[in-house]
N, C-alpha and C. Protein backbone atom coordinates (compact mmCIF):
# COMPACT_ATOMS: atom_id res chain seq x y z
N UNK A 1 9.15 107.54 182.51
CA UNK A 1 8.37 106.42 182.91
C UNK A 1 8.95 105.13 182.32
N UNK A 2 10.06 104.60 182.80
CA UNK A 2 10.89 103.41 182.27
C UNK A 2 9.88 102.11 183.28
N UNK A 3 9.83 101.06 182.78
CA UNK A 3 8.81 100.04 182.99
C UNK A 3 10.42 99.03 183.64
N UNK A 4 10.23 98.40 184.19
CA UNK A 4 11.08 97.26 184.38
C UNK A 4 10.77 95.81 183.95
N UNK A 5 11.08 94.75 183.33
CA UNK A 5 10.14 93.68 182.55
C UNK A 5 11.16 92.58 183.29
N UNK A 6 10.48 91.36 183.43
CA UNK A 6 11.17 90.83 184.62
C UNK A 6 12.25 90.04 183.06
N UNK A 7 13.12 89.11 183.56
CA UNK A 7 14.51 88.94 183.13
C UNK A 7 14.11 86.71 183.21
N UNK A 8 14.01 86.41 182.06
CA UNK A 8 13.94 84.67 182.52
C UNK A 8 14.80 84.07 181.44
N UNK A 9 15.52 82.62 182.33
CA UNK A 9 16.48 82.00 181.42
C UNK A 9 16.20 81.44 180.13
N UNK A 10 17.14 81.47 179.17
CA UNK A 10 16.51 80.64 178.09
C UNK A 10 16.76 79.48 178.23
N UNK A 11 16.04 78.36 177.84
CA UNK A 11 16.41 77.21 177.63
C UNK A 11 17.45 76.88 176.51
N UNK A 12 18.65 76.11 176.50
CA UNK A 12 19.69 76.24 175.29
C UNK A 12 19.46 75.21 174.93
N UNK A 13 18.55 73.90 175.35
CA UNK A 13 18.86 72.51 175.26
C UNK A 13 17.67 72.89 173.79
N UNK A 14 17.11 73.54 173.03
CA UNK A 14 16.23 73.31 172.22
C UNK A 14 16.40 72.87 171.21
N UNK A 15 18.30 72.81 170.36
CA UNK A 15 18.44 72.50 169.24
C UNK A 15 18.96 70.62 169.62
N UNK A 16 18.59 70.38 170.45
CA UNK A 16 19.12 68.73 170.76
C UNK A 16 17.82 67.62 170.25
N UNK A 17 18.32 66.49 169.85
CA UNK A 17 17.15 66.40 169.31
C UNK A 17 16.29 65.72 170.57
N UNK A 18 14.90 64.84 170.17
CA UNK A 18 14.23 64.64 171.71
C UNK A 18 14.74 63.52 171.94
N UNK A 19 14.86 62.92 173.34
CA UNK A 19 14.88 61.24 173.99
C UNK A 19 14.03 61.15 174.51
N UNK A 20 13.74 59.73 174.37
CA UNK A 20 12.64 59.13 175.09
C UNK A 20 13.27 57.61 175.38
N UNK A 21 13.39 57.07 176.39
CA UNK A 21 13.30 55.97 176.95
C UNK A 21 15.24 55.63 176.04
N UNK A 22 15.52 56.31 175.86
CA UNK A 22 17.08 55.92 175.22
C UNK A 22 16.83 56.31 173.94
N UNK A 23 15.75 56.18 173.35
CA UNK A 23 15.71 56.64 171.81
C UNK A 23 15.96 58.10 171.43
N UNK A 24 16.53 58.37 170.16
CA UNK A 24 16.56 59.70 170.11
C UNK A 24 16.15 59.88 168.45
N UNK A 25 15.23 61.10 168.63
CA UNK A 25 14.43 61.69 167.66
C UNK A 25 13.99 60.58 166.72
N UNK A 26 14.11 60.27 165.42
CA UNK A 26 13.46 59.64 164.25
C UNK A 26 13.13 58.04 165.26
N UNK A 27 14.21 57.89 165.96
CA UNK A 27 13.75 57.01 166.13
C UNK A 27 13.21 56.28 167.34
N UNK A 28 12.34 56.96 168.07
CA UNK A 28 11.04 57.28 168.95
C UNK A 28 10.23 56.78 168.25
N UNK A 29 9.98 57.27 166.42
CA UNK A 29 8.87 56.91 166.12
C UNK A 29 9.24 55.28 165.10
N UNK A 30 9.92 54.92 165.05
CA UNK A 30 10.77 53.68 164.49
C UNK A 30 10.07 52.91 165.56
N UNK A 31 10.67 53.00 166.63
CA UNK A 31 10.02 52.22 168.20
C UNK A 31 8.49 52.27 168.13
N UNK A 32 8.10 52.98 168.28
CA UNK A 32 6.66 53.11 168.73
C UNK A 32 5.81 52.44 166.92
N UNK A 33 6.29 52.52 166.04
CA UNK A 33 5.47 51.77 164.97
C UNK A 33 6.15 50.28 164.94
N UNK A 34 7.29 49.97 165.67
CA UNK A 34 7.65 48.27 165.97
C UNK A 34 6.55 48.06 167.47
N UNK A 35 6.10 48.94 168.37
CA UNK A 35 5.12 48.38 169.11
C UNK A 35 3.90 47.73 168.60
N UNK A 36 3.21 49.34 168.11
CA UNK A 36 2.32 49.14 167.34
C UNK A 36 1.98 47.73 166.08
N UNK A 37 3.03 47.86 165.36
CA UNK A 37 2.43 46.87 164.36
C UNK A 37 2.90 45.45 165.26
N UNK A 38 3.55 45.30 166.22
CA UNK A 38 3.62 43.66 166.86
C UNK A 38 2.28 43.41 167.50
N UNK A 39 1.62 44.67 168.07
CA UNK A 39 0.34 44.41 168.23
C UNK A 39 -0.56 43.60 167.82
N UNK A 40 -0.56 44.69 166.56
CA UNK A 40 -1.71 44.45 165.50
C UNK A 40 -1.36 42.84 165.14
N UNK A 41 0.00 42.12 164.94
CA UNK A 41 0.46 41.27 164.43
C UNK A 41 -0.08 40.39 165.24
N UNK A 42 0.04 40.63 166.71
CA UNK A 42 -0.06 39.19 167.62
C UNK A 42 -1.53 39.23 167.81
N UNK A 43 -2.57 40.25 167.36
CA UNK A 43 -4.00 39.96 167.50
C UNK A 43 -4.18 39.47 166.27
N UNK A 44 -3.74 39.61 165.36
CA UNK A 44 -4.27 38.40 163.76
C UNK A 44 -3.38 37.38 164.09
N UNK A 45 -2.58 37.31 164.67
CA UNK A 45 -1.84 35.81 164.86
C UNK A 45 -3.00 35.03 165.85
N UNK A 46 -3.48 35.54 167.07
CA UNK A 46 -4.07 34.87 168.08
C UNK A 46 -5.41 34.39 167.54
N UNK A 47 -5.67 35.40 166.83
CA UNK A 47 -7.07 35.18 165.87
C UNK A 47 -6.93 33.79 165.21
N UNK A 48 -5.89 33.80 164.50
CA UNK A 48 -6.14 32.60 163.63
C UNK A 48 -5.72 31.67 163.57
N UNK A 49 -4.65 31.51 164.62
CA UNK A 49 -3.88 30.35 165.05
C UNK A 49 -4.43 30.11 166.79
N UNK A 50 -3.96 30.43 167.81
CA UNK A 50 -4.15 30.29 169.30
C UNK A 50 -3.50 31.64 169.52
N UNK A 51 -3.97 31.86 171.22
CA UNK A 51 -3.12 32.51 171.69
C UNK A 51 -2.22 32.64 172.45
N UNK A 52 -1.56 31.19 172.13
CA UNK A 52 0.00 31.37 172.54
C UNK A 52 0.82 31.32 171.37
N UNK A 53 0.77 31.36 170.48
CA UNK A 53 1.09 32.15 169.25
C UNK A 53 1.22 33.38 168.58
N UNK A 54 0.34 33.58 169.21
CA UNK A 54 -0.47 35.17 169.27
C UNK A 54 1.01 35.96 170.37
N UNK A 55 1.17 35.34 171.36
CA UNK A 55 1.91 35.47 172.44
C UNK A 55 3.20 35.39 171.88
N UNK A 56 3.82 34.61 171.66
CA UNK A 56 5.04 34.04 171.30
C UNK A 56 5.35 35.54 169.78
N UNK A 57 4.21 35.71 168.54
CA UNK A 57 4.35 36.82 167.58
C UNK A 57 4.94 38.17 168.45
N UNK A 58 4.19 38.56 169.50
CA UNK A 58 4.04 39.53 169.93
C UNK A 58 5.37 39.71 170.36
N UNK A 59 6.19 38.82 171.07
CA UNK A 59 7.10 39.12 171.86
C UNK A 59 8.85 39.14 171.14
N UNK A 60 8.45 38.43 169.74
CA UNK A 60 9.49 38.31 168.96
C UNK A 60 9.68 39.33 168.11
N UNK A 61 8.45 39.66 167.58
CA UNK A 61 8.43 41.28 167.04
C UNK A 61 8.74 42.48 167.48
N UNK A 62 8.39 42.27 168.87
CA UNK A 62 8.28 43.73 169.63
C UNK A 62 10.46 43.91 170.18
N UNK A 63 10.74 42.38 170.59
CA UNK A 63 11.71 43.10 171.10
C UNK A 63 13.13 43.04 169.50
N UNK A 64 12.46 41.90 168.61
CA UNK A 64 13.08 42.13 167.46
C UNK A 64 13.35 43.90 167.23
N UNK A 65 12.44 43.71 166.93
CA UNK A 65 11.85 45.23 166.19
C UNK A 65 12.39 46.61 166.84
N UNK A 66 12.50 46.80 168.37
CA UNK A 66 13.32 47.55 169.64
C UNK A 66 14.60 47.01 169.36
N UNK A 67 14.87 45.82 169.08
CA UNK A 67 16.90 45.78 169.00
C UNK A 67 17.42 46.10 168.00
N UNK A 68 16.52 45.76 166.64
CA UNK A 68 17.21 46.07 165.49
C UNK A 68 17.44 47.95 165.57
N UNK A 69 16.43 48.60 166.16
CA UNK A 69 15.80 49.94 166.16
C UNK A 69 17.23 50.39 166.87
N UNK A 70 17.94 50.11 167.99
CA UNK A 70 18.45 50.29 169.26
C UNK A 70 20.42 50.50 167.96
N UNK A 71 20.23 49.48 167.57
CA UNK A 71 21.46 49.25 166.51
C UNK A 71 21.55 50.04 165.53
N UNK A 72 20.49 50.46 164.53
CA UNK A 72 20.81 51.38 163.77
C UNK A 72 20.93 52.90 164.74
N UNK A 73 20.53 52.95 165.65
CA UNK A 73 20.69 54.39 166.25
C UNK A 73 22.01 54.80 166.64
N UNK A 74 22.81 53.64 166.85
CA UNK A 74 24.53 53.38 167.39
C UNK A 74 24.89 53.79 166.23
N UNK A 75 24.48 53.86 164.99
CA UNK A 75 25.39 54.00 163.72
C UNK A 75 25.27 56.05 163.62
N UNK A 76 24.18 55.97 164.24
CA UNK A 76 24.18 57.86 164.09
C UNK A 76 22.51 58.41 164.03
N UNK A 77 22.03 59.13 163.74
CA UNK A 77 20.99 60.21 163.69
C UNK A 77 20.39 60.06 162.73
N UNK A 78 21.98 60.45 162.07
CA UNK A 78 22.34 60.87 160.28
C UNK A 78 23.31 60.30 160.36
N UNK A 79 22.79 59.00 158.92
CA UNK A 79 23.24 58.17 158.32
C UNK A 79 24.78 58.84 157.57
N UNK A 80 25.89 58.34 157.97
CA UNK A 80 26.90 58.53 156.74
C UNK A 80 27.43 57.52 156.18
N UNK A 81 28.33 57.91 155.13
CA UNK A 81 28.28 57.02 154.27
C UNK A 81 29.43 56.56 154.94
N UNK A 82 30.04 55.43 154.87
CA UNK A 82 31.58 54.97 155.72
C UNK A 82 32.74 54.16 154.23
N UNK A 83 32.30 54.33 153.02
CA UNK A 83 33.09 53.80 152.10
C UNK A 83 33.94 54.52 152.20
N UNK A 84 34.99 53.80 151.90
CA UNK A 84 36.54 54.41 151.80
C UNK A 84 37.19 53.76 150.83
N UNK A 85 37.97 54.53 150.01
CA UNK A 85 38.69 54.25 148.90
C UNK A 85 39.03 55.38 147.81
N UNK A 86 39.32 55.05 146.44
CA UNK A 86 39.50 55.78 145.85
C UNK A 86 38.08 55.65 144.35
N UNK A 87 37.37 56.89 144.50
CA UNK A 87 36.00 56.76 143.02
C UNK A 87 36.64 56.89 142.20
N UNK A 88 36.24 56.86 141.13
CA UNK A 88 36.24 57.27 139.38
C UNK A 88 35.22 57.76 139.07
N UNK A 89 34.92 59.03 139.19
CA UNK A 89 33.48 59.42 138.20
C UNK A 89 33.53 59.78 137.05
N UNK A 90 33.21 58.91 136.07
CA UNK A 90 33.04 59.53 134.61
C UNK A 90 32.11 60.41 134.35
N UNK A 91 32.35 61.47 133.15
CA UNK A 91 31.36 62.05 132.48
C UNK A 91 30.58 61.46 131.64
N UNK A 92 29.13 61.14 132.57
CA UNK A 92 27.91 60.88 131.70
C UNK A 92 27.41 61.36 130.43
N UNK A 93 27.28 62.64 130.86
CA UNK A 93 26.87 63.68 130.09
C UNK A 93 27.97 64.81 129.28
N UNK A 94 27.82 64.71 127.96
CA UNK A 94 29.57 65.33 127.36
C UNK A 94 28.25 66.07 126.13
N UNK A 95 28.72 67.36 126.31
CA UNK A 95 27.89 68.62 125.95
C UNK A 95 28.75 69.18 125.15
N UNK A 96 28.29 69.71 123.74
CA UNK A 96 29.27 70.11 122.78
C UNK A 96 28.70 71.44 122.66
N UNK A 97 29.62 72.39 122.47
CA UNK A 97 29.71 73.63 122.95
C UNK A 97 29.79 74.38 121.29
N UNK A 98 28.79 74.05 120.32
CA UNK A 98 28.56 74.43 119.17
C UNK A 98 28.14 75.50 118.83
N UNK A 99 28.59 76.59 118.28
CA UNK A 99 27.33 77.80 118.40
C UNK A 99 27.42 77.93 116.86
């Protein structure tokens, strides 16, 4: 009595990280807290100044905040380090081997 179990593809794309709108992974949520807080920014701006101020906050933050976001993502995922040259690491720590 062998059963037959039906046969479905795997998805391979699972170790990629996510996109959304061009963004990818960490920084989806980089974007979406530069929406968010230009929000919040241009409703205490409109509050207490006008709201074309309020207007003008909103729109400098939001796409500030999306370009700067857009630029560090060109540099990588994961940050590396790009110095080049030659280190010197001294021994900090010099341990005397007394018994």
């Amino acid at each position: 009595m062998s059963k037959e179990y039906p046969s479905y593809n795997v998805y391979k794309g699972l170790q990629k990280p996510l996109i959304f709108k061009g963004f990818k992974g960490k920084f989806i949520y980089i974007g979406g807290a530069c929406i968010i807080s230009a929000l919040l920014l241009c409703a205490i701006v409109s509050t207490l100044a006008s709201f074309m101020w309020g207007g003008i906050t909103l729109v400098i933050v939001m796409f500030g905040g999306l370009g700067i976001t857009s630029q560090l993502q060109r540099k990588g995922l994961h940050r590396k380090d790009k110095r080049k040259g030659i280190y010197i690491v001294s021994r900090t720590f010099i341990r005397d081997r007394k018994k």
